[in-house]
N, C-alpha and C. Protein backbone atom coordinates (compact mmCIF):
# COMPACT_ATOMS: atom_id res chain seq x y z
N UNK A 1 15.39 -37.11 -0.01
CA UNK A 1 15.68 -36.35 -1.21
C UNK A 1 15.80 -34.86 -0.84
N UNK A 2 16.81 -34.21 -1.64
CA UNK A 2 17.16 -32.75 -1.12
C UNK A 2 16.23 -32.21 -1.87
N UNK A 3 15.46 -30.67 -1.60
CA UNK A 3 14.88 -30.01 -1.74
C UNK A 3 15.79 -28.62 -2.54
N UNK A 4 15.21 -27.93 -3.23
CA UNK A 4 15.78 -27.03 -3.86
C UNK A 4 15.12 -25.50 -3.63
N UNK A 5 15.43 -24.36 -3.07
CA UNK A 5 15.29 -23.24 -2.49
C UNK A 5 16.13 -21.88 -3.15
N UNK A 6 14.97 -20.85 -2.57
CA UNK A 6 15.75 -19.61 -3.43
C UNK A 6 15.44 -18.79 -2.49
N UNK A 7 16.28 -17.30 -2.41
CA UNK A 7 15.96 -16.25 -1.36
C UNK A 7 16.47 -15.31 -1.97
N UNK A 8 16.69 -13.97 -1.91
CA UNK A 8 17.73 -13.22 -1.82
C UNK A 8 17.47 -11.59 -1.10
N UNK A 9 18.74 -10.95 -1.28
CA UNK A 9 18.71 -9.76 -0.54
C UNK A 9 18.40 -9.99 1.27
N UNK A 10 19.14 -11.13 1.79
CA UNK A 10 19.52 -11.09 3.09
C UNK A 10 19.86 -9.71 4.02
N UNK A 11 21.38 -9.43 3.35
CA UNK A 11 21.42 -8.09 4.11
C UNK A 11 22.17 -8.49 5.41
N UNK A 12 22.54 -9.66 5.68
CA UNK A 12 22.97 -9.92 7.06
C UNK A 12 24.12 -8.61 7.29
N UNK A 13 23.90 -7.98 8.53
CA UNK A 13 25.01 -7.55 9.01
C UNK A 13 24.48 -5.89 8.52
N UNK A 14 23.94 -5.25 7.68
CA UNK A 14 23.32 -4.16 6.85
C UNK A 14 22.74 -3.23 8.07
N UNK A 15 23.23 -2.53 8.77
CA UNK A 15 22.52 -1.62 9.77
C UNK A 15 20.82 -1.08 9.59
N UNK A 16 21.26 -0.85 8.04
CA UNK A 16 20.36 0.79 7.54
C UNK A 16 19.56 -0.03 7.30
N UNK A 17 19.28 -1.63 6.76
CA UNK A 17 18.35 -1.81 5.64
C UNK A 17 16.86 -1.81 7.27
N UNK A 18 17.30 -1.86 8.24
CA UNK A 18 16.09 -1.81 9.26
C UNK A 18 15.39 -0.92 9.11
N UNK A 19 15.77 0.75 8.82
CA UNK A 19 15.27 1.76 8.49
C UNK A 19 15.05 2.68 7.02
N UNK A 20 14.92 1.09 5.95
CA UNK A 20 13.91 2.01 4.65
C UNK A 20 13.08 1.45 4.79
N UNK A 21 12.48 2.31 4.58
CA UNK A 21 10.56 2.40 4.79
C UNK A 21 10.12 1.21 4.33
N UNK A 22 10.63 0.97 2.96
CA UNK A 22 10.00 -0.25 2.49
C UNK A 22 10.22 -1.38 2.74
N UNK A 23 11.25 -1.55 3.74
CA UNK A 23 11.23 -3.08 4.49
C UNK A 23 10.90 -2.68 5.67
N UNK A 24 10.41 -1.59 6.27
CA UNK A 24 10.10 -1.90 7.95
C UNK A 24 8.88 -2.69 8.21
N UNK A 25 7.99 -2.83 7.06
CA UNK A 25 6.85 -3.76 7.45
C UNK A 25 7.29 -5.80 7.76
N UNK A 26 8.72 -5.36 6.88
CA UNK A 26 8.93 -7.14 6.92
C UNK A 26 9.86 -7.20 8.32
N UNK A 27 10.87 -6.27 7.94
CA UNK A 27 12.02 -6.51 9.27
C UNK A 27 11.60 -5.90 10.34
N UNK A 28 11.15 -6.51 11.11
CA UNK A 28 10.34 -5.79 12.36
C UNK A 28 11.59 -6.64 13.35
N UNK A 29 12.97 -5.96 13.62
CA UNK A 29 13.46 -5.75 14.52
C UNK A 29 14.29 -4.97 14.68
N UNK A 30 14.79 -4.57 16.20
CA UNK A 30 15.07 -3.55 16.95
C UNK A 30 16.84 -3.14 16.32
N UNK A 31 17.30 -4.27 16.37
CA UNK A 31 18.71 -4.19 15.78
C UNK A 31 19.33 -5.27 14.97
N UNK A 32 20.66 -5.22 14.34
CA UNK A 32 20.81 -5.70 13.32
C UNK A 32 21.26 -7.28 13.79
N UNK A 33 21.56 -7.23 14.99
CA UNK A 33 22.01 -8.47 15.34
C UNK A 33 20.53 -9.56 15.57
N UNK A 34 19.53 -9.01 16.17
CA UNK A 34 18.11 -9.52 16.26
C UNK A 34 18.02 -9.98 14.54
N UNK A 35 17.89 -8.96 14.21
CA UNK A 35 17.56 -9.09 12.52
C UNK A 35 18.31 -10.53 11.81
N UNK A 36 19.84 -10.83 11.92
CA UNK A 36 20.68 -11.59 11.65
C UNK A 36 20.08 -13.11 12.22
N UNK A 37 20.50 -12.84 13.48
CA UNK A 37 19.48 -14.39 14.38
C UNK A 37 18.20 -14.22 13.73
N UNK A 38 17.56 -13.80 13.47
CA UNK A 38 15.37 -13.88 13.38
C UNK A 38 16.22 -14.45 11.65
N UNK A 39 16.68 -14.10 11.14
CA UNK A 39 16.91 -14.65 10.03
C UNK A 39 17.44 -16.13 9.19
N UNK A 40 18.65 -16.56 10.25
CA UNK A 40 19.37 -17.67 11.08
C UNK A 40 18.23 -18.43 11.44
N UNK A 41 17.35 -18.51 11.92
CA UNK A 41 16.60 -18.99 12.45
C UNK A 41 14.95 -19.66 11.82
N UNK A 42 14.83 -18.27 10.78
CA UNK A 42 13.84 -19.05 9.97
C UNK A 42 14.37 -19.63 8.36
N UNK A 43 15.58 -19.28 8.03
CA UNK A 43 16.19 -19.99 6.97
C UNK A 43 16.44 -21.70 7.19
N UNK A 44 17.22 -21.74 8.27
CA UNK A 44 16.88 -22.96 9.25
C UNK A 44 16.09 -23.80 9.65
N UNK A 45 14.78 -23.00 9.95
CA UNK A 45 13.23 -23.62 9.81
C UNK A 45 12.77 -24.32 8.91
N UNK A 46 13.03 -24.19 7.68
CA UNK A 46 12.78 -24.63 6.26
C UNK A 46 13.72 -25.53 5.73
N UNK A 47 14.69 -24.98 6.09
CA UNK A 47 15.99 -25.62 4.81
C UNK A 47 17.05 -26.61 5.78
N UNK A 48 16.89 -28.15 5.25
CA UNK A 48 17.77 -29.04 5.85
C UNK A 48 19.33 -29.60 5.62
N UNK A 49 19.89 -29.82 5.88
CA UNK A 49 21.17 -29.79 5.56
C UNK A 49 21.65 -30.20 4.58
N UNK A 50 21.14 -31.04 4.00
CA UNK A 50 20.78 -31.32 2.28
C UNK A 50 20.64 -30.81 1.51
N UNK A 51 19.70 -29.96 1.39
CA UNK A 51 18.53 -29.14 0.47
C UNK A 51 20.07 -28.47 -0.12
N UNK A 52 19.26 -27.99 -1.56
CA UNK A 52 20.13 -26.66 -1.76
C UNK A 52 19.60 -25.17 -1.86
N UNK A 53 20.49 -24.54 -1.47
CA UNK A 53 19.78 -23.03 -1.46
C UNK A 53 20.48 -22.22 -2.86
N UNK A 54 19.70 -21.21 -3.18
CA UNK A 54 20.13 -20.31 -4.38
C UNK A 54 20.45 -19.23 -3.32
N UNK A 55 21.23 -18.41 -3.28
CA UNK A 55 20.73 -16.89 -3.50
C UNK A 55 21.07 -16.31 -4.09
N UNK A 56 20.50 -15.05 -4.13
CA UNK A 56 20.41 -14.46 -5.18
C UNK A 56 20.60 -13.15 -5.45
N UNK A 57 21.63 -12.76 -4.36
CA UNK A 57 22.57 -12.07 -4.52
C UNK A 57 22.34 -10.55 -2.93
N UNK A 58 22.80 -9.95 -3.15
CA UNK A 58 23.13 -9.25 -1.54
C UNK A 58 22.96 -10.08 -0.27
N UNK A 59 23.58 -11.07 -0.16
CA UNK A 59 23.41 -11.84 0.96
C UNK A 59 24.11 -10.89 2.32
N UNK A 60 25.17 -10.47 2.39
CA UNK A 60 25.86 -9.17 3.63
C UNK A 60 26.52 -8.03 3.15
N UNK A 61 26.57 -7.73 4.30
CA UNK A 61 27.36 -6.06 4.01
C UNK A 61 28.41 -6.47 4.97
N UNK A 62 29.53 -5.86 4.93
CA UNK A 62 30.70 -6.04 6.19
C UNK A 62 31.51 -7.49 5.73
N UNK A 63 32.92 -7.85 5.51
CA UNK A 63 33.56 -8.84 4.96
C UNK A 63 33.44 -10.14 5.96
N UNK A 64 33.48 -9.27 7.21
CA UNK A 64 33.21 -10.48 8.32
C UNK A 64 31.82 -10.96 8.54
N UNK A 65 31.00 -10.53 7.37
CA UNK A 65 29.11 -11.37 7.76
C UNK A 65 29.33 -11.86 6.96
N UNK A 66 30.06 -12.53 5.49
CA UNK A 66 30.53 -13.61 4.78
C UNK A 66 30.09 -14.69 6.12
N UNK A 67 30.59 -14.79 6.99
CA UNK A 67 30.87 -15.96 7.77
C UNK A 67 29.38 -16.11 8.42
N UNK A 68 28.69 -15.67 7.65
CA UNK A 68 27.02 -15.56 8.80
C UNK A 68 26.63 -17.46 8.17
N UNK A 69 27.24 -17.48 6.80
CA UNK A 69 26.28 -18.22 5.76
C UNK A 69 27.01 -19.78 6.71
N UNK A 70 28.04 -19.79 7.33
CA UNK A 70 28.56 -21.21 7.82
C UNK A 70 27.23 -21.95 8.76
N UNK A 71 26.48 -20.33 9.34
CA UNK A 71 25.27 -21.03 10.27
C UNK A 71 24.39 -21.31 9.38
N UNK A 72 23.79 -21.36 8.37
CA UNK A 72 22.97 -21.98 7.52
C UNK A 72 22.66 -22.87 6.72
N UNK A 73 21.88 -23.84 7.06
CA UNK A 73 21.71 -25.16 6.18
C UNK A 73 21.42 -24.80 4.98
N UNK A 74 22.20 -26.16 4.23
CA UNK A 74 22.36 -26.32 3.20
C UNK A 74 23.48 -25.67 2.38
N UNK A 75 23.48 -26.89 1.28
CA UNK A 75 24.37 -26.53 0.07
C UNK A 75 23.92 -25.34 -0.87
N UNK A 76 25.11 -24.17 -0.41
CA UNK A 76 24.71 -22.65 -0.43
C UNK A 76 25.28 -22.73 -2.15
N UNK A 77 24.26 -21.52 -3.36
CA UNK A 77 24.97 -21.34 -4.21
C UNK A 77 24.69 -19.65 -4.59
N UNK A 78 25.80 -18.75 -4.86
CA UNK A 78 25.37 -17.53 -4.69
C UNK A 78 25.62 -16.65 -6.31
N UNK A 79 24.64 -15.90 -6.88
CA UNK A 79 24.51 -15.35 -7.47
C UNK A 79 24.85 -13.97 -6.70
N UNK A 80 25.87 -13.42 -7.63
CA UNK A 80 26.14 -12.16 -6.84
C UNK A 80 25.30 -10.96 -7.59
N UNK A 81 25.16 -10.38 -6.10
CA UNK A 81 24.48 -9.06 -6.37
C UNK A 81 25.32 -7.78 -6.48
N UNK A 82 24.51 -7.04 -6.75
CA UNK A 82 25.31 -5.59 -6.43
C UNK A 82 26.09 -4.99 -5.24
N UNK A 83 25.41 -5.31 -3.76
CA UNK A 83 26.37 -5.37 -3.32
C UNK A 83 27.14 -6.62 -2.70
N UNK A 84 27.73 -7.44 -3.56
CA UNK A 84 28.19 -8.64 -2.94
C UNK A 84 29.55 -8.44 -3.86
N UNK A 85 30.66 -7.29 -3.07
CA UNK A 85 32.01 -6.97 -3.34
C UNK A 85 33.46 -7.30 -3.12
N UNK A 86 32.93 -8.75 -2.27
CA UNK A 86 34.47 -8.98 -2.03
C UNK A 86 34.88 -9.73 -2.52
N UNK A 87 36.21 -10.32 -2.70
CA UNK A 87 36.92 -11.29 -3.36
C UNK A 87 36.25 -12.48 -3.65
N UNK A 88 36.40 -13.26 -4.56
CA UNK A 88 35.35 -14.69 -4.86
C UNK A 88 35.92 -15.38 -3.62
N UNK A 89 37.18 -15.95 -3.36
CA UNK A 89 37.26 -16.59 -2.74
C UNK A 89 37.00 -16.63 -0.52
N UNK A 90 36.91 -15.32 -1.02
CA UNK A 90 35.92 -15.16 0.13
C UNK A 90 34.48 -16.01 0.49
N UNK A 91 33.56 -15.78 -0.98
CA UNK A 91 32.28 -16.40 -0.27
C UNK A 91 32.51 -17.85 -0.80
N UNK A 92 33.70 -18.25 -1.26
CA UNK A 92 33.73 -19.67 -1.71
C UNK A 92 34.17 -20.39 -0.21
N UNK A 93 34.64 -19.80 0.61
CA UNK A 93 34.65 -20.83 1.42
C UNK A 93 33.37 -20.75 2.45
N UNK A 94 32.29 -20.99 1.82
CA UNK A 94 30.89 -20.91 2.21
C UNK A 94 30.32 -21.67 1.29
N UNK A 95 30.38 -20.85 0.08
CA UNK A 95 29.12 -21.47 -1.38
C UNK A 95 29.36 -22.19 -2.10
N UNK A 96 29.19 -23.30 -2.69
CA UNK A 96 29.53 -23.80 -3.11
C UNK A 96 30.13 -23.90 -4.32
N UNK A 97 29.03 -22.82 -5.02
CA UNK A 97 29.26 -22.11 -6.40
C UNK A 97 28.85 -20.50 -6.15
N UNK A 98 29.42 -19.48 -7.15
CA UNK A 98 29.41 -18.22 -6.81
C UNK A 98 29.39 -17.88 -8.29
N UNK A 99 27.69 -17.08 -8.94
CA UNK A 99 28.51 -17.00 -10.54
C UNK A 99 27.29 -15.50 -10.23
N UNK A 100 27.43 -14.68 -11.89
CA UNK A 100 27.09 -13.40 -11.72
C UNK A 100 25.55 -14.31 -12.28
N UNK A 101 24.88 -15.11 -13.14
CA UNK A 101 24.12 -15.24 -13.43
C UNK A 101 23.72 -16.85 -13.37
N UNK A 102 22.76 -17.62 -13.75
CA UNK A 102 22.59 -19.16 -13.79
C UNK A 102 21.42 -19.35 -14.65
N UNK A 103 21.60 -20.59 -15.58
CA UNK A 103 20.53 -21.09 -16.01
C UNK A 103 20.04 -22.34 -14.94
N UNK A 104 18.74 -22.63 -14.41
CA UNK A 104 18.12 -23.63 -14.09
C UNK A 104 17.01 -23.90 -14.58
N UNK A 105 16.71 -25.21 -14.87
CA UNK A 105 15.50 -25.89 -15.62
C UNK A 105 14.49 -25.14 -16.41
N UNK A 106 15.52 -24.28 -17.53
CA UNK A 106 14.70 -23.32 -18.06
C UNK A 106 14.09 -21.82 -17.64
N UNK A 107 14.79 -21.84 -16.81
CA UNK A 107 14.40 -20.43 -16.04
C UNK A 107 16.42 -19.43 -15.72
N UNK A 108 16.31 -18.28 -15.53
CA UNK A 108 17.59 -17.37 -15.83
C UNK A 108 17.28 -17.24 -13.89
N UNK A 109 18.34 -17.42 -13.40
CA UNK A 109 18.82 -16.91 -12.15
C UNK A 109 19.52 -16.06 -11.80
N UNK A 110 19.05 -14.53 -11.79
CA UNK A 110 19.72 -13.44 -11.72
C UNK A 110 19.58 -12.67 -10.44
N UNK A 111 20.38 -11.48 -9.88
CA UNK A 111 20.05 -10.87 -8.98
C UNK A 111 19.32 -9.84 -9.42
N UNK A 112 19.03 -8.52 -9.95
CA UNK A 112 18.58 -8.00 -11.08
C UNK A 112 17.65 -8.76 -12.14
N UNK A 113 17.12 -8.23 -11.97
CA UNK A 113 15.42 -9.27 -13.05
C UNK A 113 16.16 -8.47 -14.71
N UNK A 114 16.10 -9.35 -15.66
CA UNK A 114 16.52 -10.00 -16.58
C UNK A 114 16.25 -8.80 -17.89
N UNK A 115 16.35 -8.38 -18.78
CA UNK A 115 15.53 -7.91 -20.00
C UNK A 115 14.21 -8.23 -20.66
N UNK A 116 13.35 -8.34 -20.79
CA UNK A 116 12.31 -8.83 -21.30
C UNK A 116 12.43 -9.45 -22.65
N UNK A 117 13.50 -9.05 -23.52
CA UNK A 117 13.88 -10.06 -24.14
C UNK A 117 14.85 -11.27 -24.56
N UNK A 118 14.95 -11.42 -23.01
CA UNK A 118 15.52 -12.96 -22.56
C UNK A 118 14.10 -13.90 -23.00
N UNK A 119 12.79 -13.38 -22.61
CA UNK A 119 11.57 -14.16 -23.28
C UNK A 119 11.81 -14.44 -24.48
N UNK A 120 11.29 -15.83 -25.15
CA UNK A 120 10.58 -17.25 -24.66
C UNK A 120 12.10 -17.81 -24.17
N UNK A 121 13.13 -17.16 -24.50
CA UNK A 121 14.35 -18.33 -24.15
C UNK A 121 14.24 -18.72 -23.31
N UNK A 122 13.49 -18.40 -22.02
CA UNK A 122 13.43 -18.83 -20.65
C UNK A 122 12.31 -18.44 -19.88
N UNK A 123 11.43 -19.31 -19.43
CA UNK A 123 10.55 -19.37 -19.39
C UNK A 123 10.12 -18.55 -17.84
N UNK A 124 10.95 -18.09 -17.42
CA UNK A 124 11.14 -17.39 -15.79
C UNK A 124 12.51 -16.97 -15.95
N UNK A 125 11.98 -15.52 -14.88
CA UNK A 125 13.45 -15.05 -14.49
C UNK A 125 13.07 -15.22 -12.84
N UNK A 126 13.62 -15.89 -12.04
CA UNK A 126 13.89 -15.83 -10.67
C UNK A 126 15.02 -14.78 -10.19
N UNK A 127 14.70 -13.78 -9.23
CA UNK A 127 15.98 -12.37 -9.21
C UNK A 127 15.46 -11.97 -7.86
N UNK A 128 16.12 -11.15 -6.93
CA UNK A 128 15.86 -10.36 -5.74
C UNK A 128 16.03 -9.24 -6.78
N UNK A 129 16.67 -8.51 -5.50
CA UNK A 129 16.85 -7.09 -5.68
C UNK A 129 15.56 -5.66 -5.99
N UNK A 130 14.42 -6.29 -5.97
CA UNK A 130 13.13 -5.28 -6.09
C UNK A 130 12.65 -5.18 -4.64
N UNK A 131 13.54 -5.61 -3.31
CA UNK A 131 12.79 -5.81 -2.13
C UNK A 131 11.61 -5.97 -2.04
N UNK A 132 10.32 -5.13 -1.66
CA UNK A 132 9.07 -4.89 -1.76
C UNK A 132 8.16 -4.78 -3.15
N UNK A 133 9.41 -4.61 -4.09
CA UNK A 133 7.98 -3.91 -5.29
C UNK A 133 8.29 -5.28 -6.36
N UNK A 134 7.73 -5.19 -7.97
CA UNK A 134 7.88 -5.89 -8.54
C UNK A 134 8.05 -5.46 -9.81
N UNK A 135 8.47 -6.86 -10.88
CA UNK A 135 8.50 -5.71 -12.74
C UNK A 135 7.09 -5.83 -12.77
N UNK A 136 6.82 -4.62 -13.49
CA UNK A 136 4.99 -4.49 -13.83
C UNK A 136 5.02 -4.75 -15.31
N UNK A 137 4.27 -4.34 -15.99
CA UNK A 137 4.14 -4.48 -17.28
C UNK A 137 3.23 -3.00 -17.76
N UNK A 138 3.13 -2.85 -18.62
CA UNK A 138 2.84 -1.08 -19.24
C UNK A 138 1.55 -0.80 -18.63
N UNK A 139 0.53 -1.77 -18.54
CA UNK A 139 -0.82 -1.58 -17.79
C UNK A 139 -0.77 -1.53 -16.53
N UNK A 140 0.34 -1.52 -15.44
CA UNK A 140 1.03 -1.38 -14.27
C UNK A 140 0.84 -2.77 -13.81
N UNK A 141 0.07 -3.77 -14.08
CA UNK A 141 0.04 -5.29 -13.81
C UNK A 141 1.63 -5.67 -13.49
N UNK A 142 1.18 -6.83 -12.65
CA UNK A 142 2.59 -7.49 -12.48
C UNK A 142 2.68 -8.83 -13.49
N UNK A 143 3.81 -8.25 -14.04
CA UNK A 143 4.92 -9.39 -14.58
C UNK A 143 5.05 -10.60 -14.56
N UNK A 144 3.76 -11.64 -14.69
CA UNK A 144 4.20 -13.02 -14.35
C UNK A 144 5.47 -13.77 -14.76
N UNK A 145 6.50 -13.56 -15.90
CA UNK A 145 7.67 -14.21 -16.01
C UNK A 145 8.45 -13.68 -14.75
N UNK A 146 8.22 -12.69 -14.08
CA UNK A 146 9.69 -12.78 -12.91
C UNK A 146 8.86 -13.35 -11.58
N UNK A 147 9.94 -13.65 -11.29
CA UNK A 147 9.24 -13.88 -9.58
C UNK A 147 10.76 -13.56 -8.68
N UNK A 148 10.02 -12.59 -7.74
CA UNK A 148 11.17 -11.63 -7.08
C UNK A 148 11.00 -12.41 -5.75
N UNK A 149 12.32 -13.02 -5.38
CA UNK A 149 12.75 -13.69 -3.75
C UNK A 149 13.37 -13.07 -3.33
N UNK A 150 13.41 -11.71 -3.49
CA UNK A 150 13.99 -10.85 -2.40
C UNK A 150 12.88 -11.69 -0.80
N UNK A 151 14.18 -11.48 0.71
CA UNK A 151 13.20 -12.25 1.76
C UNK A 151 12.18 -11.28 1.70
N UNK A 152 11.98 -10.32 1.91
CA UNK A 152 10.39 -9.50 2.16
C UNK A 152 9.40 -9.79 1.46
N UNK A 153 9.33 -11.02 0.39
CA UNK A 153 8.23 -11.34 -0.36
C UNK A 153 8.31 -13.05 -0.10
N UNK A 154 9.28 -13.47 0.19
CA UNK A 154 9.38 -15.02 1.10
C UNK A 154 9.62 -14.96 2.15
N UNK A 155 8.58 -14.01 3.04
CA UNK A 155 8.32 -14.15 4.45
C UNK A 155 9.47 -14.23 5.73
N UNK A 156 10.78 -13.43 4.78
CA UNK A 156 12.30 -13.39 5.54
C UNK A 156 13.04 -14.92 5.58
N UNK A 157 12.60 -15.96 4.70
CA UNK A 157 13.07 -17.34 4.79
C UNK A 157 13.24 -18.06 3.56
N UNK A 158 13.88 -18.80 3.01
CA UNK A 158 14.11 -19.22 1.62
C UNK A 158 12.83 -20.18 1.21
N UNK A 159 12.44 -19.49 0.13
CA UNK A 159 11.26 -20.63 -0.38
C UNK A 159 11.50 -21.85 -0.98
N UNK A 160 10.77 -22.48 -1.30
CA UNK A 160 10.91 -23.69 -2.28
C UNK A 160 10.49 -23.94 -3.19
N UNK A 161 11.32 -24.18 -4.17
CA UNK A 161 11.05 -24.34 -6.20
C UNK A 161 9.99 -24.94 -6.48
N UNK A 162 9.39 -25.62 -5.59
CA UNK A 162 7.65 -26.04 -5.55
C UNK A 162 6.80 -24.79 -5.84
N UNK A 163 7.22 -24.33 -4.59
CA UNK A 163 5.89 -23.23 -4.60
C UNK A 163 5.98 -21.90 -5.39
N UNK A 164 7.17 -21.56 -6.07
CA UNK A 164 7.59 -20.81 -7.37
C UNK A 164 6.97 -21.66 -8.38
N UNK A 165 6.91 -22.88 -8.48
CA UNK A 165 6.16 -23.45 -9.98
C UNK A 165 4.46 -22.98 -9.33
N UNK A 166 4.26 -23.31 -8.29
CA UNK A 166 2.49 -23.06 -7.91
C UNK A 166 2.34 -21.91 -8.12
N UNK A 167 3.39 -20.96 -7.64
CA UNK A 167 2.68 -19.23 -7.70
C UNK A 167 2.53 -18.84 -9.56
N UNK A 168 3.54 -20.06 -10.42
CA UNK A 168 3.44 -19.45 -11.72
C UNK A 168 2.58 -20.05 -12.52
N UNK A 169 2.13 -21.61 -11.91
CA UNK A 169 1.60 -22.31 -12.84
C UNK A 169 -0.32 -21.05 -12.57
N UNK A 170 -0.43 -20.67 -11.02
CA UNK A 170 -1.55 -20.31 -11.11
C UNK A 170 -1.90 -18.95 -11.85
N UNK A 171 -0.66 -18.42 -12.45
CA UNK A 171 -0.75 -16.88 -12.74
C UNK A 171 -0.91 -17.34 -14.10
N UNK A 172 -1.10 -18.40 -14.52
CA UNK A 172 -1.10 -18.53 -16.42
C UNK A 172 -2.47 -18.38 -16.40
């Protein structure tokens, strides 16, 4: 049985993203091509050729790292991000599906975390794009309706829709 997975804000191919501060604690390598393989490699670790993957939007920079996603297992589906600018049919011959937003099993699949009053319609927003930080709430607490898969908070590797229900069922 295929497994179902989410990630986002890859970055394959992204020179600079090695040097903001707030990812040098996750991307601990020397150059972008290290960075690309170390990435290749633990997406791979996890995810079988079956499974399906979300992402969730900035997957590369550069038109020719489109072609990074052919090395990666699984049935790819991409929520585009902000910077994910080129032609659709570009990352279609990769993803399977390519949309700006998604509903799944009651939860909003965005790259960009959602309005707060998308609540109760959906019971989660799954989104990258906060790299390191998260939505807080007015007491500076974090936000249990989002859960941010940017990789620097899934350990640079796509998680699994298991352990997004465990991290939320335990935050109720």
């Amino acid at each position: 049985m295929s497994e179902v997975f989410f990630i986002s804000d890859t970055h394959f191919g992204h020179r600079g993203i090695l040097s903001f501060e707030s990812t040098k604690p996750f991307r601990q390598f020397d150059t972008i091509e290290e960075h690309d393989a170390g990435l290749i490699k633990r997406w791979n670790s996890v995810v079988g050729h079956n499974d399906i993957v979300w992402h969730l939007g900035d997957f590369c920079f550069g038109k020719r790292n489109i072609g990074i996603a052919a090395a990666l297992n699984g049935s790819k589906r991409l929520i585009m991000g902000n910077h994910d600018m080129y032609p659709m049919q570009e990352y279609l011959a990769y993803f399977d599906r390519v949309m700006g937003v998604a509903e799944y099993k009651g939860m909003v699949l965005s790259h960009m975390p959602v309005h707060p009053n998308q609540f109760p319609r959906y019971f989660m927003n799954i989104h990258g794009h906060l790299h390191t930080n998260h939505v807080l709430l007015p007491d500076g607490t974090r936000d249990k309706r989002y859960c941010n898969v940017s990789c620097e908070q899934t350990g640079l590797k796509p998680i699994p829709l298991d352990e997004i229900y465990n991290i939320w069922a335990e935050s109720k």
